[in-house]
Protein backbone atom coordinates (compact mmCIF):
# COMPACT_ATOMS: atom_id res chain seq x y z
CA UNK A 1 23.73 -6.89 21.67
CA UNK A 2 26.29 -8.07 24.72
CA UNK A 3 23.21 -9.37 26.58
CA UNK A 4 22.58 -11.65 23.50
CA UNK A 5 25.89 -12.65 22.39
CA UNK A 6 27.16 -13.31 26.23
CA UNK A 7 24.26 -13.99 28.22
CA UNK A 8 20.83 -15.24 25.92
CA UNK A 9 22.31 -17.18 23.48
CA UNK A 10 24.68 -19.11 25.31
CA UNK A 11 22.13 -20.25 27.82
CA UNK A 12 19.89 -20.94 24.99
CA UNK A 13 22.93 -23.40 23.32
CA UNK A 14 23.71 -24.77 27.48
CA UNK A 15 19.89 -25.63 28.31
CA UNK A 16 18.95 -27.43 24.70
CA UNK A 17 22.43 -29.46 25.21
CA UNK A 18 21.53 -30.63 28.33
CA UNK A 19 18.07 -31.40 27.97
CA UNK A 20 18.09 -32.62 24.31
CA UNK A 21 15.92 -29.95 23.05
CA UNK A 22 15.84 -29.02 19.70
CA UNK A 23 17.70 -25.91 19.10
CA UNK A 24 15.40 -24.62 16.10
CA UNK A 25 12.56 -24.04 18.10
CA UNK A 26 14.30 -21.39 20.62
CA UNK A 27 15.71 -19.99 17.59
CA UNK A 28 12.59 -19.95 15.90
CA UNK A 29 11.17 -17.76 18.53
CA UNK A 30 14.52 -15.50 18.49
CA UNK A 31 12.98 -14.78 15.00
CA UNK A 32 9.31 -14.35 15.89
CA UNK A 33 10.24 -12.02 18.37
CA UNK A 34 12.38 -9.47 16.64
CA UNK A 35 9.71 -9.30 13.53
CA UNK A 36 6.43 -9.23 16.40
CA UNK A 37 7.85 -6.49 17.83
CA UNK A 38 9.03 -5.48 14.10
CA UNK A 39 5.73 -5.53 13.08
CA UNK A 40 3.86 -4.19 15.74
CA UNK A 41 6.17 -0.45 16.26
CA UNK A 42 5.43 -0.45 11.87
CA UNK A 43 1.82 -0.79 12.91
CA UNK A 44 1.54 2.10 15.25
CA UNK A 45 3.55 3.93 13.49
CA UNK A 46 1.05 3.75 10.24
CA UNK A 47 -1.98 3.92 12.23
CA UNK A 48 -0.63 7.23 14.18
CA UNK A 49 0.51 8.91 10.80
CA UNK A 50 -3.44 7.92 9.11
CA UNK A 51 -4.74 9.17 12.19
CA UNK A 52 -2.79 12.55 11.88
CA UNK A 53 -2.89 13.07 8.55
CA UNK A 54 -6.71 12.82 8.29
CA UNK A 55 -7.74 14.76 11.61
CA UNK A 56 -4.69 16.79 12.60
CA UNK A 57 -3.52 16.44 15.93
CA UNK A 58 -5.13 15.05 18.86
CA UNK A 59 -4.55 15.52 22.53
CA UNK A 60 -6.42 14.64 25.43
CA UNK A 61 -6.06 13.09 29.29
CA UNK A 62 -7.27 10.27 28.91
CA UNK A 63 -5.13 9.14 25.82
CA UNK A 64 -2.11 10.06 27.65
CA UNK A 65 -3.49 7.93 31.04
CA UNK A 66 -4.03 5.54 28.38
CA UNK A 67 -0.84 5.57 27.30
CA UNK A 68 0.33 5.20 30.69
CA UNK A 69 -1.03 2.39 31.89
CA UNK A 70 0.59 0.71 28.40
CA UNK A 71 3.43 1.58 29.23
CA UNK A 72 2.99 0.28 32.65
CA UNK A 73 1.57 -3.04 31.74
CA UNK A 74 5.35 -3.31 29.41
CA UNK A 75 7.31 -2.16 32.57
CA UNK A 76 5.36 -5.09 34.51
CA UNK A 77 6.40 -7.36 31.67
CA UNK A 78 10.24 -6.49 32.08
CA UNK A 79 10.11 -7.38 35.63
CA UNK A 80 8.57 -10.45 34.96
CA UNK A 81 11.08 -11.44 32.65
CA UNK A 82 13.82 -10.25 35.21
CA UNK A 83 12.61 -13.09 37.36
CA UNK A 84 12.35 -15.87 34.79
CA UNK A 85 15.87 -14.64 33.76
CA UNK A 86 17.20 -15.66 36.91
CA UNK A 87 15.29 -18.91 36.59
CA UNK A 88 17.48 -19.48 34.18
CA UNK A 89 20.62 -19.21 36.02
CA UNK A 90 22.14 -16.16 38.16
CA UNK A 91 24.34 -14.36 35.06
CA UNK A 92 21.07 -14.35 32.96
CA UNK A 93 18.93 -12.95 35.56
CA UNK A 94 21.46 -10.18 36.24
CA UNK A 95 22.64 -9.41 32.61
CA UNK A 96 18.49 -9.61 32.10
CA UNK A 97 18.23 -7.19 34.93
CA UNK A 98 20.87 -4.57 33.61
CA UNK A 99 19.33 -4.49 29.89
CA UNK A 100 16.35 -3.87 31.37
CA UNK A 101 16.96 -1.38 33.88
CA UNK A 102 18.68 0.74 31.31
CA UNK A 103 16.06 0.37 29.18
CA UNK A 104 13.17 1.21 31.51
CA UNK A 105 14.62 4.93 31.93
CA UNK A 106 13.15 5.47 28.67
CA UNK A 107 10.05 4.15 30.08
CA UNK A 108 9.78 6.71 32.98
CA UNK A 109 10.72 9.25 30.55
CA UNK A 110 7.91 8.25 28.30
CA UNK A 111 5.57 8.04 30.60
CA UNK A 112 5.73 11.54 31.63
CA UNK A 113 6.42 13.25 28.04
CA UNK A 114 3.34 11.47 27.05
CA UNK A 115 0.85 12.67 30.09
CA UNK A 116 2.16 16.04 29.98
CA UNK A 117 1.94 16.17 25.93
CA UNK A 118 -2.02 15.41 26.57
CA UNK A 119 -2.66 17.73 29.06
CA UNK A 120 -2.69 16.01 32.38
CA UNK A 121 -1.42 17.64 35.38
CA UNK A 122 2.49 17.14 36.28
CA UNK A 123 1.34 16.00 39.59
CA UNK A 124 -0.48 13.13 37.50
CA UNK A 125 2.37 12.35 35.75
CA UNK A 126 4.70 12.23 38.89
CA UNK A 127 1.90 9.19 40.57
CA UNK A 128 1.91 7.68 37.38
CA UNK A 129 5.87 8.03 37.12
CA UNK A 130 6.00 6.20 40.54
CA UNK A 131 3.78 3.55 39.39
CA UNK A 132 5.86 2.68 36.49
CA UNK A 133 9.02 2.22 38.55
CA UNK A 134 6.73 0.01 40.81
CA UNK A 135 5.33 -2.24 38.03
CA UNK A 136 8.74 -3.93 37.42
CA UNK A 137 9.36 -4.98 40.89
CA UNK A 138 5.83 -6.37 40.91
CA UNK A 139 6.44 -8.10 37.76
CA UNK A 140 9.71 -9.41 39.12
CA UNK A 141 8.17 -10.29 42.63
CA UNK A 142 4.98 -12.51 40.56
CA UNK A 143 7.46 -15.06 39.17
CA UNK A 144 8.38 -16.06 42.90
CA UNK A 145 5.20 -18.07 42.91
CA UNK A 146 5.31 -19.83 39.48
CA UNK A 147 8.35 -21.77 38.04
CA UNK A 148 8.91 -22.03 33.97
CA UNK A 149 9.61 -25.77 32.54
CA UNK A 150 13.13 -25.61 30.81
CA UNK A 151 11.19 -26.17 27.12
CA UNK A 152 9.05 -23.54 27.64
CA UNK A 153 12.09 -21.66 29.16
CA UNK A 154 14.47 -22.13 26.00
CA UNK A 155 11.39 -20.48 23.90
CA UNK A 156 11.13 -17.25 25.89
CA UNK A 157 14.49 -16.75 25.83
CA UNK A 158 14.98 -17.19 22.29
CA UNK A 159 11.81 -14.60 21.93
CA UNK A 160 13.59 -12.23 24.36
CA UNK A 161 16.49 -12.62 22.57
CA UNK A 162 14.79 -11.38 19.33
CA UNK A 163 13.24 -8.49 20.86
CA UNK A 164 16.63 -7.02 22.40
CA UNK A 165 17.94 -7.32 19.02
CA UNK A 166 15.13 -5.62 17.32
CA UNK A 167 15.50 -2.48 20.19
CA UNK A 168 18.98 -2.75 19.82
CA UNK A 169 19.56 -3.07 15.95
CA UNK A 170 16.39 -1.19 14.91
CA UNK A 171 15.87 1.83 18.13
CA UNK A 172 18.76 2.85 20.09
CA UNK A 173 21.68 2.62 17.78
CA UNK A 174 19.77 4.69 15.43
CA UNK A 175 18.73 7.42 18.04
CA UNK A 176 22.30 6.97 19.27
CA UNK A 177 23.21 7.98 15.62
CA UNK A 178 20.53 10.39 14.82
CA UNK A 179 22.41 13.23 15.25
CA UNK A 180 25.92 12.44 13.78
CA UNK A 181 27.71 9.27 14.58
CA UNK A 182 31.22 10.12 16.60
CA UNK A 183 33.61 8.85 18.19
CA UNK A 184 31.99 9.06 21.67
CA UNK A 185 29.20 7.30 20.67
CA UNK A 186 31.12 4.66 18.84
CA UNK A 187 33.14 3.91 21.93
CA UNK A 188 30.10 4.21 24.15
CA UNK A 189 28.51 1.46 22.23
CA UNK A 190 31.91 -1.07 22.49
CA UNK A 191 31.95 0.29 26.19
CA UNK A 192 28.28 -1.54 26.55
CA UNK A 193 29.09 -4.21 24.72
CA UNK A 194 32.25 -5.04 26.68
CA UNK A 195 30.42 -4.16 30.06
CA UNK A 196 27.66 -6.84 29.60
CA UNK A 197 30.51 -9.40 28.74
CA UNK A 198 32.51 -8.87 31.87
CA UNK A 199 28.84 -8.43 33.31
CA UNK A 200 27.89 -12.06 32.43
CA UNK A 201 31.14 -13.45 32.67
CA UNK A 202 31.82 -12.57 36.48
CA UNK A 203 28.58 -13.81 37.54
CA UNK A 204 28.65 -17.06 35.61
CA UNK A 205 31.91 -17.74 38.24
């Protein structure tokens, strides 16, 4: 939420000022992005619960390699858009960099539940750990040899934009919650919030 409201969305409002772009179309992707990503977790989700319901469960190696390798693939994506972040301007790239960071934890995490859960070794799991935490520098490193035009720029933020909110609005703060909201976890969240504001707002001087 505080990389959105401080750091996406005033870029967003900066770049189509300066270069007369049209301000729907970056918010039209804001949109497409939180219902793709929307649609797609609703997707899984009904396709994993078919699957279970009409052959029980199912474990084996290779659907937890798989699984790896998606997940990989993602964490190559978030370093990619780490880089075009800071296309965009230094405070992006950084406020970018910490929403991502924080979120690719979950990734490592993931990426070993789900190769143990389908019976691959832990020493597997540990390569395929260090892969993962490799695949975002990689992604990050690729952008170095391609630049984004500032129309096509405006649209990927606006989609990035969408999809924070949708991990945000529709992921964390649930789990956060899952459990029994408190007061911790309410000042937690204001904690981040405020963090990625200062976070923007000292690199942006």
């Amino acid at each position: 939420l505080g990389v959105v409201a401080f750091g996406l969305l005033p870029e967003i409002f900066e770049l189509t000022g300066d270069n007369n772009i049209d301000i729907t179309w970056p918010m039209i992707a804001l949109t497409v992005g939180f219902l793709a990503f929307h649609i797609l977790e609703k997707s899984i989700l009904m396709h994993h619960h078919g699957h279970d319901a009409g052959h029980g469960s199912h474990t084996h190696p290779h659907v937890g390699i798989a699984s790896a390798l998606a997940i990989m693939g993602h964490s190559f994506l978030d370093g990619m858009a780490i880089g075009i972040g800071f296309q965009a301007g230094n405070e992006i790239g950084i406020a970018v960099a910490v929403a991502v960071i924080a979120h690719n934890f979950s990734d490592g995490l993931n990426t070993v539940s789900l190769l143990i859960h389908h019976k691959n070794q832990k020493s597997r799991a540990i390569k395929f750990l260090v892969a993962n935490a490799i695949a975002p520098v990689l992604g990050a490193g690729s952008t170095l040899f391609f630049s984004v035009p500032t129309e096509a720029l405006v649209i990927y933020l606006g989609f990035f934009a969408g999809f924070l909110l949708y991990i945000g609005a529709s992921d964390i703060l649930p789990q956060a919650h899952s459990k029994g909201s408190s007061r911790v976890t309410i000042g937690l969240t204001i904690f981040g919030v405020i963090t990625m504001y200062l976070v923007t707002h000292f690199a942006h001087i």
